[in-house]
Protein backbone atom coordinates (compact mmCIF):
# COMPACT_ATOMS: atom_id res chain seq x y z
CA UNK A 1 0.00 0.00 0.00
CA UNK A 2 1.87 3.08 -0.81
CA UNK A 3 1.11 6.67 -0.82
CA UNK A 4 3.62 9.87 -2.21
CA UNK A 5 5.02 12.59 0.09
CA UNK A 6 6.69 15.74 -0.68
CA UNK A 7 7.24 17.87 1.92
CA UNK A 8 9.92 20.71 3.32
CA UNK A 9 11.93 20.44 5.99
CA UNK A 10 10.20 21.78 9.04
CA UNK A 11 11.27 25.24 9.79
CA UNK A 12 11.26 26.50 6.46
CA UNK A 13 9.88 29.27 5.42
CA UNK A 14 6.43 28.75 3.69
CA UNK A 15 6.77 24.71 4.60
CA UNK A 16 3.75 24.70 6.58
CA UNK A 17 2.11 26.50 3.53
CA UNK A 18 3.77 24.78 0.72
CA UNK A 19 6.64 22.84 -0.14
CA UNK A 20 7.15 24.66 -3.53
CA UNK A 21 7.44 27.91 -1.65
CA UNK A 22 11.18 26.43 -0.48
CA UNK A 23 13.95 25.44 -2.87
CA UNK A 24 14.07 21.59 -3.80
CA UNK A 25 17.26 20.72 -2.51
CA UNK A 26 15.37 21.11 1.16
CA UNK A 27 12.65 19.25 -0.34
CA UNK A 28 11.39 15.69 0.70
CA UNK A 29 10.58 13.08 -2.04
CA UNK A 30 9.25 9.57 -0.56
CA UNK A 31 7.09 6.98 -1.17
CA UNK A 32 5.59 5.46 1.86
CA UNK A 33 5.01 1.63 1.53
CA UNK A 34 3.05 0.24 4.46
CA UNK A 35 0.44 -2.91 5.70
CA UNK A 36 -3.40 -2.30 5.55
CA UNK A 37 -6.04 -4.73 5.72
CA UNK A 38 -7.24 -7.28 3.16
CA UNK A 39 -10.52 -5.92 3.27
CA UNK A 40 -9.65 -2.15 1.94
CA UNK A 41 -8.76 -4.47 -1.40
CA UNK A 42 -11.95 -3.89 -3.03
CA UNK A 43 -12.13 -0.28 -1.83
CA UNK A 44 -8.52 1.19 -3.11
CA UNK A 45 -7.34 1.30 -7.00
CA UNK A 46 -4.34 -0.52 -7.35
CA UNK A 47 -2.72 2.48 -9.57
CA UNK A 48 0.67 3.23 -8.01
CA UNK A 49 3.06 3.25 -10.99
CA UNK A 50 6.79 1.63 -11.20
CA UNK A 51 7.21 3.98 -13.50
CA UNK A 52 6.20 7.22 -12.27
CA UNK A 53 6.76 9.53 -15.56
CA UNK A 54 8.55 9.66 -19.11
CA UNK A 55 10.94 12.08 -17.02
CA UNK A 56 11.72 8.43 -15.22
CA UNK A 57 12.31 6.57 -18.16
CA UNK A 58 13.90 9.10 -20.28
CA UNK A 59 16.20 9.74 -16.51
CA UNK A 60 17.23 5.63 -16.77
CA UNK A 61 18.66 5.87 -20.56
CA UNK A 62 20.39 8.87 -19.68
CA UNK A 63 21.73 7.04 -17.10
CA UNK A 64 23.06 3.57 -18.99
CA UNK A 65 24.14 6.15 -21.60
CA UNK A 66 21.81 5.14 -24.34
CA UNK A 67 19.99 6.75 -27.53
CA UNK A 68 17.63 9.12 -25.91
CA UNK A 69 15.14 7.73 -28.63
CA UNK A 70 14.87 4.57 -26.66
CA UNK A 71 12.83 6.63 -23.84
CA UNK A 72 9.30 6.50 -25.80
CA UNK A 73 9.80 2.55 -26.30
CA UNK A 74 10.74 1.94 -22.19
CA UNK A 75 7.72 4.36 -21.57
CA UNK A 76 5.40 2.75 -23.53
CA UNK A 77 6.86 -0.68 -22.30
CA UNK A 78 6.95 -0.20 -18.80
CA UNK A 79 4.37 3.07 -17.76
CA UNK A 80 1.25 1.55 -17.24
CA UNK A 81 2.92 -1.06 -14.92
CA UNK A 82 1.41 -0.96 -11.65
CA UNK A 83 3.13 -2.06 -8.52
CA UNK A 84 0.75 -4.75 -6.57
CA UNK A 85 -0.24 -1.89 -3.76
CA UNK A 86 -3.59 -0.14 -3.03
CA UNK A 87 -3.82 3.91 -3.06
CA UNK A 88 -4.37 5.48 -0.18
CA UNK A 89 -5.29 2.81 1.45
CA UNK A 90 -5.79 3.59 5.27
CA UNK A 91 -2.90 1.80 7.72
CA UNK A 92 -3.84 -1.64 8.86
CA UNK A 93 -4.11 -1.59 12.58
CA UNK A 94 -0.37 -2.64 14.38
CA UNK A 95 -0.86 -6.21 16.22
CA UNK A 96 0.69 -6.30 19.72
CA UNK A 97 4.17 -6.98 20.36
CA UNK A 98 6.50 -7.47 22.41
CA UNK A 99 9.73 -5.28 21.63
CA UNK A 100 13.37 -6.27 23.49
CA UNK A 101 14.93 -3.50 25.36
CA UNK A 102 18.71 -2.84 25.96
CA UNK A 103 20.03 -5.27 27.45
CA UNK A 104 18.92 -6.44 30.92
CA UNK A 105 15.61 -4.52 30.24
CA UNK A 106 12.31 -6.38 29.77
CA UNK A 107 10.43 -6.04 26.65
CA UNK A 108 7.71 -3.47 26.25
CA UNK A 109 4.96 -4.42 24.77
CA UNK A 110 3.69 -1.83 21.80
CA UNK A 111 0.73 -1.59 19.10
CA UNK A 112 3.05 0.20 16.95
CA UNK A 113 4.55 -0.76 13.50
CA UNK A 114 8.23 -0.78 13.26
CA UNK A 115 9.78 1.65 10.43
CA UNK A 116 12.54 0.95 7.83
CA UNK A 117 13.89 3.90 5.97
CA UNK A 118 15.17 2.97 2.34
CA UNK A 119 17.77 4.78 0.58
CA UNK A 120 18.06 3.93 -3.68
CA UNK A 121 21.70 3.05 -5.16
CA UNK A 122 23.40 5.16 -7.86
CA UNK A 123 20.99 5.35 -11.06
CA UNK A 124 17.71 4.59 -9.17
CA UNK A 125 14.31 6.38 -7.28
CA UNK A 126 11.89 6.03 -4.88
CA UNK A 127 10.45 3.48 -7.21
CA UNK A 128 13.17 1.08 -8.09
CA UNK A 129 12.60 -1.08 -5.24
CA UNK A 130 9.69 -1.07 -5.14
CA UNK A 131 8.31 -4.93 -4.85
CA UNK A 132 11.43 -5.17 -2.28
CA UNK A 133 10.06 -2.45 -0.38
CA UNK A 134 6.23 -4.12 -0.69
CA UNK A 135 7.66 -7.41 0.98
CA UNK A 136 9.00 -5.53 3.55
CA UNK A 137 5.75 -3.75 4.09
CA UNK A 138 3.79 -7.12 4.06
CA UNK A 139 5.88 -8.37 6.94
CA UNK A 140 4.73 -5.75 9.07
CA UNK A 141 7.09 -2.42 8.37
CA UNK A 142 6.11 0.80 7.26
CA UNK A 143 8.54 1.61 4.63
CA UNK A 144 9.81 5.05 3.35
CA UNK A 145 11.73 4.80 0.34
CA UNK A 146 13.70 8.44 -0.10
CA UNK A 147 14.40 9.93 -3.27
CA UNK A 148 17.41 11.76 -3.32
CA UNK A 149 18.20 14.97 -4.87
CA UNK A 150 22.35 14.68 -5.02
CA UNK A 151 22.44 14.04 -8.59
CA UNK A 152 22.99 10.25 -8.22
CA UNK A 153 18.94 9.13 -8.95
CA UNK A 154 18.57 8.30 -12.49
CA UNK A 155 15.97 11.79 -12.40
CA UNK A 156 14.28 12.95 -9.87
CA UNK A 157 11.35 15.86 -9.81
CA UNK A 158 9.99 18.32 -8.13
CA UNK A 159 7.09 20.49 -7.22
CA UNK A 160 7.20 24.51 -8.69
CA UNK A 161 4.97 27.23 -8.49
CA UNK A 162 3.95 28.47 -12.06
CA UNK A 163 3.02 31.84 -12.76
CA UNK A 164 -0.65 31.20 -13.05
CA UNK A 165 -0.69 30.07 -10.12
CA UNK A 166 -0.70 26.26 -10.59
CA UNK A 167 1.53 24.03 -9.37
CA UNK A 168 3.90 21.51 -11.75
CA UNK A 169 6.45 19.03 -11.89
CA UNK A 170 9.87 20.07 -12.84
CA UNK A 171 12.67 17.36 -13.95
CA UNK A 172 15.98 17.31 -12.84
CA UNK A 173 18.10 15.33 -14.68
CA UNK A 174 20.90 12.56 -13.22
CA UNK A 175 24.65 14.81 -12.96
CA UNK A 176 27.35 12.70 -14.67
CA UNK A 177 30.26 12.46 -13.13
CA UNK A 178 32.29 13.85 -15.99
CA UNK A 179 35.51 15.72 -16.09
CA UNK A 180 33.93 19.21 -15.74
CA UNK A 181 32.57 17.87 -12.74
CA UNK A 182 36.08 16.46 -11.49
CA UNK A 183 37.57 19.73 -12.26
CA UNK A 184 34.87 21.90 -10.00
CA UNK A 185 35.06 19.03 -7.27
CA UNK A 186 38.59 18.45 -7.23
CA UNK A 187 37.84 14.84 -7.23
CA UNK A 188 35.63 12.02 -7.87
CA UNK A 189 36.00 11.42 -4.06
CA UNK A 190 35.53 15.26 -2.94
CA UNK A 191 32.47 15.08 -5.56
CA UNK A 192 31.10 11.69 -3.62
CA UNK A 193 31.66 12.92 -0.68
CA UNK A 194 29.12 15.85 -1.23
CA UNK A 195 26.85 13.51 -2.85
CA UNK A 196 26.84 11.45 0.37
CA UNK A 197 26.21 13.90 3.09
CA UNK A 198 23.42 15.11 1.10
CA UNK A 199 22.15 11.81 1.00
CA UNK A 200 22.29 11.67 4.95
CA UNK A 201 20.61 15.14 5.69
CA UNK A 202 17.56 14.05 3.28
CA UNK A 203 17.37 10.24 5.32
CA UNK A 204 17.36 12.78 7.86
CA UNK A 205 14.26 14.50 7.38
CA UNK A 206 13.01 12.08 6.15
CA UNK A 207 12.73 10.39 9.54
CA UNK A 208 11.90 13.93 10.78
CA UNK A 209 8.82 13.77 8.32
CA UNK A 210 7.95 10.35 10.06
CA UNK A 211 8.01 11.70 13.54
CA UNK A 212 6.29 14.83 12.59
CA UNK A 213 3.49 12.45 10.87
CA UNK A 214 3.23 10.42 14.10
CA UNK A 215 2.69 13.39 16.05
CA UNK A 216 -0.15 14.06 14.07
CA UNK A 217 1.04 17.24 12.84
CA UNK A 218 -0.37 18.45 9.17
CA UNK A 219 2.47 18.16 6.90
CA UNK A 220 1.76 19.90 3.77
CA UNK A 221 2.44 17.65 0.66
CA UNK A 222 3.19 19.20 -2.10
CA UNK A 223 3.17 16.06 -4.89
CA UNK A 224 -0.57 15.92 -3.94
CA UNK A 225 -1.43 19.23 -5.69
CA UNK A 226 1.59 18.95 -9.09
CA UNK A 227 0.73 15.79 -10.94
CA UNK A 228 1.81 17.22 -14.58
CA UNK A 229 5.41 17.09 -15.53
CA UNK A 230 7.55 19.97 -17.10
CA UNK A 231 11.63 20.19 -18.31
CA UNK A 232 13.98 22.30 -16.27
């Protein structure tokens, strides 16, 4: 069962507003894969896509350095593949458990489902993983599969104001490592290095977003409100 989550990082400006009031790069991008009950089945579409976009498939030929003209044939092969999950579908309630403590402590027992944050490779998106993610979420874990802006998902995109007032899509395209960018890094490893502690401040708020969700606070999402796709 999976539902989409853009958000800003709390404390930014506008982010209680909207996330496309605050730059991208503080941005959020997740898909949230979690257990409901069997009985929602008939209820829910089953409509999440593997492929979220063309920006997705055009992002993974760019990636294994292909033709760009093979984007329209992986789109039209693979875009109306739907992952095995329900939409929306409302969380299943958490059986009891008993959780181990540090050790010497007794267990505690809690109602609560345990949660797994999952970070792509090099080349993929919150979507990638997605029937790993779904077996994880059908043994009892609430999943949040980040995707990150550091250059290293095959694409990634994001919500932007447009000046009638709508709200759209914008891609952002996978960054080669090529030499232009060794030359402004300094190194492949000075370049990684950035890409990496990116990586860890959006896993970050990411798990902020989680605790700020369990708090019950309203966390404005902007994917809800930009389904339609532009170019940067």
């Amino acid at each position: 069962e999976c539902v989409e989550a853009e958000t800003a990082a709390a404390g930014d400006s506008g982010a209680s507003r909207s996330a496309s009031n605050v730059p991208f790069e503080r941005h959020t991008l997740v898909r949230f894969f979690y257990p409901t009950d069997a009985e929602h089945a008939k209820q829910f579409k089953q409509d999440h896509k593997w492929l979220p976009s063309y920006e997705y498939a055009k992002g993974y030929v760019d990636f294994l350095k292909q033709p760009a003209a093979l984007a329209a044939g992986w789109y039209a092969l693979l875009g109306g593949v739907s992952s095995n999950s329900l939409v929306h579908a409302p969380l299943a309630r958490a059986p009891l458990l008993r959780v181990r403590g540090a050790a010497g402590a007794e267990a505690e027992a809690t109602d609560r489902f345990p949660v797994l944050l999952f970070s792509h490779g090099l080349g993929g998106m919150r979507t990638t993983y997605t029937n790993f993610c779904l077996e994880l979420a059908s043994h009892g874990f609430v999943v949040v599969s980040v995707e990150h802006r550091d250059g290293s998902a095959c694409a990634t995109t994001h919500a932007s104001s447009q000046p009638s007032g709508a709200s759209a899509r914008v891609s952002v395209p996978h960054v080669h490592l090529s030499d232009a960018m060794k030359e402004k890094y300094g190194s492949e490893q000075l370049f990684r290095n950035t890409q990496v502690r990116q990586r860890a401040a959006e896993v970050c708020r990411a798990l902020d977003l989680v605790e700020r969700l369990d708090a019950g606070e309203d966390v404005a999402n902007a994917f809800s409100s930009s389904s339609s796709s532009s170019s940067s």
